[in-house]
Every structure is written in C-alpha cells, then in structure tokens.
C-alpha atoms as a PDB file:
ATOM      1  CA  UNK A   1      14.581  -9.109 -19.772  1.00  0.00           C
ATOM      2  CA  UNK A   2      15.426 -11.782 -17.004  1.00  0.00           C
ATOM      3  CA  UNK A   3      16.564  -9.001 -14.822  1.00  0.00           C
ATOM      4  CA  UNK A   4      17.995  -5.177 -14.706  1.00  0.00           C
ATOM      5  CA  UNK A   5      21.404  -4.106 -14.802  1.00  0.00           C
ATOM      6  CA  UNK A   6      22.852  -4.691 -11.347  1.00  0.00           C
ATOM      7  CA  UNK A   7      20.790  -7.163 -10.276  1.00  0.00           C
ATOM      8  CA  UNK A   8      20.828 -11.347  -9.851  1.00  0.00           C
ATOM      9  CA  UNK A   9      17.369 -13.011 -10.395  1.00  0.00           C
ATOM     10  CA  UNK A  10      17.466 -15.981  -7.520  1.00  0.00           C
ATOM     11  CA  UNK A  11      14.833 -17.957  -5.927  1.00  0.00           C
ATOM     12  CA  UNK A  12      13.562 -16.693  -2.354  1.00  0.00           C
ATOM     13  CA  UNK A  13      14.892 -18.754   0.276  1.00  0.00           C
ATOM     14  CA  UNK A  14      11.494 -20.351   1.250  1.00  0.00           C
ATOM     15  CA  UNK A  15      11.586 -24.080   1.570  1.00  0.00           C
ATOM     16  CA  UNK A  16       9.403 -24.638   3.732  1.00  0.00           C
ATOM     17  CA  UNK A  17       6.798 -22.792   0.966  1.00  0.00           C
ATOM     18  CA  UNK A  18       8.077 -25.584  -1.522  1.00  0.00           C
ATOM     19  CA  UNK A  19      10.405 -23.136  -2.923  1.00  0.00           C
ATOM     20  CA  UNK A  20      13.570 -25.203  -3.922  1.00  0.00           C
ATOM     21  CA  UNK A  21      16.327 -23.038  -4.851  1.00  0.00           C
ATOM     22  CA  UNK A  22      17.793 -25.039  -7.946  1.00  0.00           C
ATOM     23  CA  UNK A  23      14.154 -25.511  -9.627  1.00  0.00           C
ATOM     24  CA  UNK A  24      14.336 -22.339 -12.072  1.00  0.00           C
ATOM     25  CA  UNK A  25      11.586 -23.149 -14.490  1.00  0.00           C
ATOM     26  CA  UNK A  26       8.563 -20.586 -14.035  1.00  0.00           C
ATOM     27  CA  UNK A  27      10.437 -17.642 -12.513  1.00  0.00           C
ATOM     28  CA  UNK A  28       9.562 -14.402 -13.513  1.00  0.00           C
ATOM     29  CA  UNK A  29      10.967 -11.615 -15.541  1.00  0.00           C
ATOM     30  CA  UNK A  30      11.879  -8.221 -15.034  1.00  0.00           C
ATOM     31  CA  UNK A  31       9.355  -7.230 -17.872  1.00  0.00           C
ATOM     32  CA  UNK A  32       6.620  -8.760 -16.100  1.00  0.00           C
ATOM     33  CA  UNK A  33       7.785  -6.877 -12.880  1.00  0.00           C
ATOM     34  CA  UNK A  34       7.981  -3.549 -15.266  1.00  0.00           C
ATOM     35  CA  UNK A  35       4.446  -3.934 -16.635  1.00  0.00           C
ATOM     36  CA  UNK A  36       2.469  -4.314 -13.322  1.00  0.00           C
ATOM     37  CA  UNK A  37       4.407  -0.921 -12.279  1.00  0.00           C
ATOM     38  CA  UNK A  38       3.701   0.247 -14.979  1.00  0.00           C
ATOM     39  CA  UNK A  39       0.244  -0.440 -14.987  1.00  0.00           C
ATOM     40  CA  UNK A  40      -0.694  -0.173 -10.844  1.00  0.00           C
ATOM     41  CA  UNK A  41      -2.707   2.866  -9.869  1.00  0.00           C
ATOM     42  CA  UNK A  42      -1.900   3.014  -6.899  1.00  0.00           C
ATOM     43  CA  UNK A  43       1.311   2.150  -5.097  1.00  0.00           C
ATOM     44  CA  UNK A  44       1.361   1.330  -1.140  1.00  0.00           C
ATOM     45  CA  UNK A  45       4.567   2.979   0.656  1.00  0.00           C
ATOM     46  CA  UNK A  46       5.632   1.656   4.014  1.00  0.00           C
ATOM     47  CA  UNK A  47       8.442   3.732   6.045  1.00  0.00           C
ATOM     48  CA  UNK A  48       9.096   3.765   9.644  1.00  0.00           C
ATOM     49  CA  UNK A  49       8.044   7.009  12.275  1.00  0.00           C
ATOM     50  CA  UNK A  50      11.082   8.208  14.285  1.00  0.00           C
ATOM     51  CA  UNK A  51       9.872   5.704  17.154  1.00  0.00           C
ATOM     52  CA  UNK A  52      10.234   2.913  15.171  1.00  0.00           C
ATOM     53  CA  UNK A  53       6.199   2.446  14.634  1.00  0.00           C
ATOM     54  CA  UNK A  54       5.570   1.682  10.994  1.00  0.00           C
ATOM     55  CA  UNK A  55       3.287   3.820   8.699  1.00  0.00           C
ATOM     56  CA  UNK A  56       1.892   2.416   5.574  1.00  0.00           C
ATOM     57  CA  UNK A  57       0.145   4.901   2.952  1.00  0.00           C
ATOM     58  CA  UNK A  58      -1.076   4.689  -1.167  1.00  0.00           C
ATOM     59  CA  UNK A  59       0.442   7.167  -3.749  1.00  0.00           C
ATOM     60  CA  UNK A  60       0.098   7.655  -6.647  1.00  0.00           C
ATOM     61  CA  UNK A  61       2.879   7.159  -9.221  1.00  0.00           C
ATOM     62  CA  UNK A  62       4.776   6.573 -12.519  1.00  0.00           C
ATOM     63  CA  UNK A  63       6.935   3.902 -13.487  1.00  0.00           C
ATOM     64  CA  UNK A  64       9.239   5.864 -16.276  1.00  0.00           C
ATOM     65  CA  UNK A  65      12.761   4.219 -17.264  1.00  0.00           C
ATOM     66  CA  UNK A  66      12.635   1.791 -14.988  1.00  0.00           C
ATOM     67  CA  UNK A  67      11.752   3.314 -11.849  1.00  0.00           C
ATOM     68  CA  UNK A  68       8.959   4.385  -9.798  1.00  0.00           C
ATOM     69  CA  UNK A  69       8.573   8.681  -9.127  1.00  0.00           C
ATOM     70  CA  UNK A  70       6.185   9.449  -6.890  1.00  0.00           C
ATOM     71  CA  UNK A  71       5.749  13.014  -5.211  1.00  0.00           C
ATOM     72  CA  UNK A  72       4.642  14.152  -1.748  1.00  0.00           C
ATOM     73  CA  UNK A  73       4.053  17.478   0.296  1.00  0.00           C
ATOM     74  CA  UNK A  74       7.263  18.204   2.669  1.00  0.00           C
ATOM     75  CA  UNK A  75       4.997  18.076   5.579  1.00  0.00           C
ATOM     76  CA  UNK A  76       3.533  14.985   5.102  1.00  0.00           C
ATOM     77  CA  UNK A  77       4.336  11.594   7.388  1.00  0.00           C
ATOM     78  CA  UNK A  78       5.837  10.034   4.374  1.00  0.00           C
ATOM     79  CA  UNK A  79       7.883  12.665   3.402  1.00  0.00           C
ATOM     80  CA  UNK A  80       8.991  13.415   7.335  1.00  0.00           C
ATOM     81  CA  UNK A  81       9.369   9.725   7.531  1.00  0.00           C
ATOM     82  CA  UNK A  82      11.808   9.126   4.587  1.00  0.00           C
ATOM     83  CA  UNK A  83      13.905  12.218   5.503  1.00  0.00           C
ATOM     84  CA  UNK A  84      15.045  10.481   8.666  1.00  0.00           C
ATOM     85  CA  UNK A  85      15.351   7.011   7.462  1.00  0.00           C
ATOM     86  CA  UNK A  86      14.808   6.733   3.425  1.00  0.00           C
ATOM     87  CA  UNK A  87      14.771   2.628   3.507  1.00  0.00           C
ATOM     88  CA  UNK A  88      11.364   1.208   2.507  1.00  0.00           C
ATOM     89  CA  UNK A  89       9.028  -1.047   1.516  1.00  0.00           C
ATOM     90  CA  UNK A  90       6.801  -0.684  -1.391  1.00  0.00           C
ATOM     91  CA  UNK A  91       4.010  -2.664  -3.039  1.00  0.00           C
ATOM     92  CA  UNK A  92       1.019  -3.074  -4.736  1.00  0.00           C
ATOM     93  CA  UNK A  93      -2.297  -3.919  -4.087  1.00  0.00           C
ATOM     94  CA  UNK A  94      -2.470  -7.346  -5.519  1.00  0.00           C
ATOM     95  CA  UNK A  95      -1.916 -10.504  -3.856  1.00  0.00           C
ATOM     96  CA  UNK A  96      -2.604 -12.544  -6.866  1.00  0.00           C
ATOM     97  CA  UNK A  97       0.071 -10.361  -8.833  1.00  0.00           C
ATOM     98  CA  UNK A  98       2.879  -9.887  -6.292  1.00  0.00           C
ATOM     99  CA  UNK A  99       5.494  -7.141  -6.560  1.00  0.00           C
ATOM    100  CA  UNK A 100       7.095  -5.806  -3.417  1.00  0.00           C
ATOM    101  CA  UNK A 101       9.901  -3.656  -3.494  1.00  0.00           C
ATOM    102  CA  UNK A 102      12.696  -2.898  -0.727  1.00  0.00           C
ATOM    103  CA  UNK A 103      14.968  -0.290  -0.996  1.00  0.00           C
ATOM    104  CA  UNK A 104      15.631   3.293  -0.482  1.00  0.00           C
ATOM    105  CA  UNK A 105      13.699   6.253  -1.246  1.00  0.00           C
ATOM    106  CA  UNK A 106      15.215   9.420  -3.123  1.00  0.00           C
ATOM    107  CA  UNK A 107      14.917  12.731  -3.133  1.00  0.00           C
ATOM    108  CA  UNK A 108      15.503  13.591  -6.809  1.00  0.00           C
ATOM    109  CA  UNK A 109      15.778  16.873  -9.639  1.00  0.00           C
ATOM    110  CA  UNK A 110      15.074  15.959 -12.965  1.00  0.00           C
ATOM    111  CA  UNK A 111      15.736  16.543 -16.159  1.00  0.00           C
ATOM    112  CA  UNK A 112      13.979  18.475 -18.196  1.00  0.00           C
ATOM    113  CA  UNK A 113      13.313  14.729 -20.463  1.00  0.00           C
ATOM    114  CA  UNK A 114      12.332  13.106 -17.248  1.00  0.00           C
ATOM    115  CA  UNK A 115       9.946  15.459 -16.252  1.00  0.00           C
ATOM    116  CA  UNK A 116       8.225  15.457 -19.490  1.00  0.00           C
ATOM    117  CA  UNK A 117       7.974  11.560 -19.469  1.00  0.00           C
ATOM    118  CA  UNK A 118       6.858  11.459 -16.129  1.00  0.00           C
ATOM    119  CA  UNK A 119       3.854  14.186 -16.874  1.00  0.00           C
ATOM    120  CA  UNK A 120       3.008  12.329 -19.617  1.00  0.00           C
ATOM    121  CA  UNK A 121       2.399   9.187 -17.530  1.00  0.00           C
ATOM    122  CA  UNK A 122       0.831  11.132 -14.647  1.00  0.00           C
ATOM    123  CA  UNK A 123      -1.612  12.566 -17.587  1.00  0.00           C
ATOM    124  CA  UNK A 124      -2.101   8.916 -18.975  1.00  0.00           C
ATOM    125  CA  UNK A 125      -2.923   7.234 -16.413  1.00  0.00           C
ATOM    126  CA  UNK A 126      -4.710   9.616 -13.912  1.00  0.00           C
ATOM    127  CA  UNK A 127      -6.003  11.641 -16.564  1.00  0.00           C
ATOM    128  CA  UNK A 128      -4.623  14.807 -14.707  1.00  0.00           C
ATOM    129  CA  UNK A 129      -0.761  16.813 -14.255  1.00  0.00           C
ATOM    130  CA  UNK A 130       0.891  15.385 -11.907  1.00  0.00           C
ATOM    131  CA  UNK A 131       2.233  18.933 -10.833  1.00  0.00           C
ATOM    132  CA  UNK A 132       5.480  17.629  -9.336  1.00  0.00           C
ATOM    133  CA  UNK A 133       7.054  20.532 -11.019  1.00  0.00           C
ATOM    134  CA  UNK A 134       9.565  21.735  -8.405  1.00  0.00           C
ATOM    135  CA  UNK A 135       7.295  23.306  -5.935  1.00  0.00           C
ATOM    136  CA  UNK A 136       9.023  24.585  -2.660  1.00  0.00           C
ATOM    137  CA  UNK A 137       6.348  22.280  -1.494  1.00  0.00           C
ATOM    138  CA  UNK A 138       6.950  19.191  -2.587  1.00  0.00           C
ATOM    139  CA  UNK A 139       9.545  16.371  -2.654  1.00  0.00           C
ATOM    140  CA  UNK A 140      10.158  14.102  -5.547  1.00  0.00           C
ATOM    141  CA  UNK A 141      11.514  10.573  -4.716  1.00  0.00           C
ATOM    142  CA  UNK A 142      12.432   7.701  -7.242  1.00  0.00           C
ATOM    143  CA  UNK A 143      12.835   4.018  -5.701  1.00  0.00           C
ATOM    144  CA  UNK A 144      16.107   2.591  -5.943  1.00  0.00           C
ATOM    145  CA  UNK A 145      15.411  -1.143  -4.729  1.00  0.00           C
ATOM    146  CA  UNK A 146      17.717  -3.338  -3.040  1.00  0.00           C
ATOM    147  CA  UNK A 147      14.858  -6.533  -3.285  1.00  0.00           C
ATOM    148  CA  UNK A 148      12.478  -7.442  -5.364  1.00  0.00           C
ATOM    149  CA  UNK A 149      10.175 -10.290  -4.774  1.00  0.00           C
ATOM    150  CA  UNK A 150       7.992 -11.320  -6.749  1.00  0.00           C
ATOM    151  CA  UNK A 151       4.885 -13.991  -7.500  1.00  0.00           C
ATOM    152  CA  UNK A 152       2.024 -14.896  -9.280  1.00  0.00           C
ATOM    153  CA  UNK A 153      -0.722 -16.472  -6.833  1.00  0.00           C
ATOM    154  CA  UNK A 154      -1.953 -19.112  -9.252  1.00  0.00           C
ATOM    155  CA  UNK A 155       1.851 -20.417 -10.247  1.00  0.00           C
ATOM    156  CA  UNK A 156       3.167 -20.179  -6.812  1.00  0.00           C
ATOM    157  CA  UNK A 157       5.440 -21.573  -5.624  1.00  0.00           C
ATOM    158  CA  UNK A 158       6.788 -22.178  -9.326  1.00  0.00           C
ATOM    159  CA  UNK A 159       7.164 -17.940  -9.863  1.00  0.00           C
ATOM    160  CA  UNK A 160       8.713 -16.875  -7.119  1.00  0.00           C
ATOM    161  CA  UNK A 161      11.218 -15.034  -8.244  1.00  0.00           C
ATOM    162  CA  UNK A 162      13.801 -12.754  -6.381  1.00  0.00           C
ATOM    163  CA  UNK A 163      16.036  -9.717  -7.211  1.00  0.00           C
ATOM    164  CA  UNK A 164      18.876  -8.655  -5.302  1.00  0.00           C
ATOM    165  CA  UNK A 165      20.614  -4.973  -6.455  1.00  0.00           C
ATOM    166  CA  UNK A 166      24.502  -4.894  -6.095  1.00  0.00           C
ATOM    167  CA  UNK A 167      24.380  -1.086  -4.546  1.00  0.00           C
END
C-alpha cells in the first residue's frame, strides 16, 4: 500500500538535502511504515509541559489496525501532558530506519475485538498482558497522525517519503 486512506504520499520539502520534489522513484510505502511499527519495541513520545518545555519519554506499544495504542498511568507527565495539549511527536529509535509521526494523541474505549488484538500483541511481543484493561488508573491513547516522514539512512535522499492526513 503506497499510502492509508486519507492520506497523500509527497516528497519532504528538503532541497537543500537533495530532495527534489518531482523525483518519485525510491519512496517508501505505507507497508514498510506499518512493519517497523509493528515491529519497534519501544516507541519514543514527545509532548509539551504546560510551560511550553518539551518532555520526551519511551513506551511501550502495539501497532493493531493501523495504529499505534499505547497506555499510561493518569498521573504520569505524559498523560498530564497530552490532557492539556494532545498534539505530538512520536518516533522510533532508529536513525537508519526512520519513522516519525506527528499528530494527536487520543484518549480511547475499545471494543471488546480491539482489546483482544491489542493483548495479543502486548503478549507477543513483550511476552506479558499489557493490562490496559480499563483501570480507573490508566489512559489509553491511539495516534491519529497528521505527518509522517519517513527514510531509510542508506537510500537517503532517494526514500524520503512524506504523508500528510486530510483531518
């Protein structure tokens, strides 16, 4: 899949990184995006403090349907964070394999479905429950991005590749 519903793959606006908008050969697609979400242990979440100061944290996470769940304790800087102002950044740890998300955190209920499907990944891939089961506790948020950009280190600037959600 070139790219998700909602969403124009472009070239970043980079020229002076060599990135020329009308060269489209070795961009990426969204199922390489998908796959190193779906595979990344550990996400890094970057939202603003009421002052402006930025805070930057890993979580862990699930990529399920297309989006990344992640949960958090109520209490927690994140979770204070996002209630105030839910636009973020998130990424991974690679700079090799780039994948950085903007957009807005979510608070979200699931389905019964979702919930399962999440576990299930939690389980898979940290070999433990997630226990995001609704806890007074704890807050559930889903990405919804706004920008994706995206790169592999050893084809740049050739795979720089860039997503922008109609929202």
């Amino acid at each position: 899949m070139k790219s998700p519903p909602k969403a124009r793959r472009v070239r970043p606006d980079m020229p002076r990184y060599g990135i020329r908008l009308e060269q489209t050969d070795g961009m990426l697609s969204w199922n390489w995006v998908a796959a190193r979400m779906k595979a990344a242990r550990n996400y890094w979440v970057c939202s603003a403090r009421p002052d402006g100061r930025p805070h930057a944290v890993p979580v862990w996470g699930a990529w399920v349907e297309g989006s990344l769940y992640f949960g958090t304790d109520k209490q927690s800087v994140k979770a204070r964070n996002i209630g105030r102002n839910s636009r973020v950044v998130v990424h991974l740890e690679s700079g090799d394999d780039t994948v950085i998300f903007e957009g807005n955190l979510l608070e979200t209920q699931l389905s019964t479905e979702l919930q399962d499907a999440i576990d299930a990944a939690y389980i898979e891939k940290y070999d433990l429950n997630p226990e995001l089961q609704e806890d007074a506790g704890t807050r559930l948020y889903r990405l919804a991005p706004r920008k994706v950009m995206a790169w592999q280190e050893k084809d740049y600037p050739s795979s720089a590749t860039l997503w922008l959600f109609d929202v």
